[in-house]
Protein backbone atom coordinates (compact mmCIF):
# COMPACT_ATOMS: atom_id res chain seq x y z
CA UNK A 1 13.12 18.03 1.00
CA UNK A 2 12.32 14.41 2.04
CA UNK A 3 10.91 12.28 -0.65
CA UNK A 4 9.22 8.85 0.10
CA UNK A 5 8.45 6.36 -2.21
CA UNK A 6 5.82 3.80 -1.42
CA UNK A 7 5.88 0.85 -3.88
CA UNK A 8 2.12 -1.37 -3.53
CA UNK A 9 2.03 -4.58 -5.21
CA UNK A 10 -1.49 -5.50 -6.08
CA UNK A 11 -3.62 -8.12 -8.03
CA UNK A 12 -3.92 -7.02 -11.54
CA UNK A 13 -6.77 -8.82 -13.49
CA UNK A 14 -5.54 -11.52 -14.53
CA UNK A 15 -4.06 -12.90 -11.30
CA UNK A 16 -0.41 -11.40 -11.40
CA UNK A 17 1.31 -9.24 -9.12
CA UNK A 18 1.65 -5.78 -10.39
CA UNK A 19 3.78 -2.66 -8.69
CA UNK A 20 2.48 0.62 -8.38
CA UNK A 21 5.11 3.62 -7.40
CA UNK A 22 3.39 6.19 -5.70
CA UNK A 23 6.13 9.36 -4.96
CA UNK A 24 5.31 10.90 -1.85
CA UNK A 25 6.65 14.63 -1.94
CA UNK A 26 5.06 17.38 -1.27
CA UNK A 27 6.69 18.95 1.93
CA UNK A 28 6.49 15.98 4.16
CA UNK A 29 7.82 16.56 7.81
CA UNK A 30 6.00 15.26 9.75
CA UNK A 31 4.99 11.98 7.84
CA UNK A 32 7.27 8.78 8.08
CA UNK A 33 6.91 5.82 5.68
CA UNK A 34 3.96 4.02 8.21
CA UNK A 35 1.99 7.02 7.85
CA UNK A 36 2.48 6.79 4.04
CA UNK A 37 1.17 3.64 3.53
CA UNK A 38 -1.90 3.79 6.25
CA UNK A 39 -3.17 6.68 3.98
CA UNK A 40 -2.87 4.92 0.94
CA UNK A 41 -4.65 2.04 1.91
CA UNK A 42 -8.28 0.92 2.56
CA UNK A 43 -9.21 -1.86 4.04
CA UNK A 44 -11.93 -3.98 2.89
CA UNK A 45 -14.37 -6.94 4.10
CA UNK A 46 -14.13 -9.99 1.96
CA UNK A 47 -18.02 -10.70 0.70
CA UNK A 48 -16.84 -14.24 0.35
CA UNK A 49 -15.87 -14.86 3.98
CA UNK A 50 -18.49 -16.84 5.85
CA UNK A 51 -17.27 -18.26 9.22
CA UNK A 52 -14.98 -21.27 8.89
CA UNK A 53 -14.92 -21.15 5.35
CA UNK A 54 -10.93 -20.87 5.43
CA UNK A 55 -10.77 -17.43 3.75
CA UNK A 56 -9.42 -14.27 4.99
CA UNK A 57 -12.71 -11.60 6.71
CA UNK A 58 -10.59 -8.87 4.98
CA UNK A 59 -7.72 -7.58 2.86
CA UNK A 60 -6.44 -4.23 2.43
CA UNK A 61 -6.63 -2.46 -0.97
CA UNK A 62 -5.33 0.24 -3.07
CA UNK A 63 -8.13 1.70 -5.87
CA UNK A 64 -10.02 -1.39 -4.92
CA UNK A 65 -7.41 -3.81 -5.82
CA UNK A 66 -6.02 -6.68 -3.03
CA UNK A 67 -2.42 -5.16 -2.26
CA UNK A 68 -0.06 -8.06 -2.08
CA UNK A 69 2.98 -6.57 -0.52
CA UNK A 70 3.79 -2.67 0.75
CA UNK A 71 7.39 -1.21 0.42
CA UNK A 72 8.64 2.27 1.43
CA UNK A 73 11.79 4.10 1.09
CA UNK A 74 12.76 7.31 2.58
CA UNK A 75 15.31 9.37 1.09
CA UNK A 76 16.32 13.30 1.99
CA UNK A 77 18.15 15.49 -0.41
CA UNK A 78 21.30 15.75 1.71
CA UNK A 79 21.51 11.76 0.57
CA UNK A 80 20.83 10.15 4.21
């Protein structure tokens, strides 16, 4: 069995990076770690942005909270 872990770090409310493990197992063959994280993820319009206002149009979230940084690892039960 291949497990994957995805680890999201996103904005917790007041302002500081928090990590969320999500274990991806359920009988994954065909899904790599890209995969993992593109369905995990939702990306979102910034109501804030206005054109040349220096902010970002967008940001990708995870349960409506600004993800920070993505990490994946893949691991298969024979160890590789």
């Amino acid at each position: 069995m291949k497990i994957l872990m995805l680890i999201f770090g996103v904005m917790s409310s007041d302002g500081h990076l928090e990590l969320i493990k999500i274990p991806i197992t359920n009988e994954i063959k065909d899904i790599s770690c890209e995969k993992a994280i593109e369905s995990n993820r939702k990306w979102q319009l910034n109501p804030h942005y206005n054109e040349g206002n220096g902010k970002t149009w967008g940001y990708y979230t995870y349960k409506d909270r600004p993800i920070l940084l993505s990490y994946c690892s893949e691991k298969s039960d024979d160890g590789e």
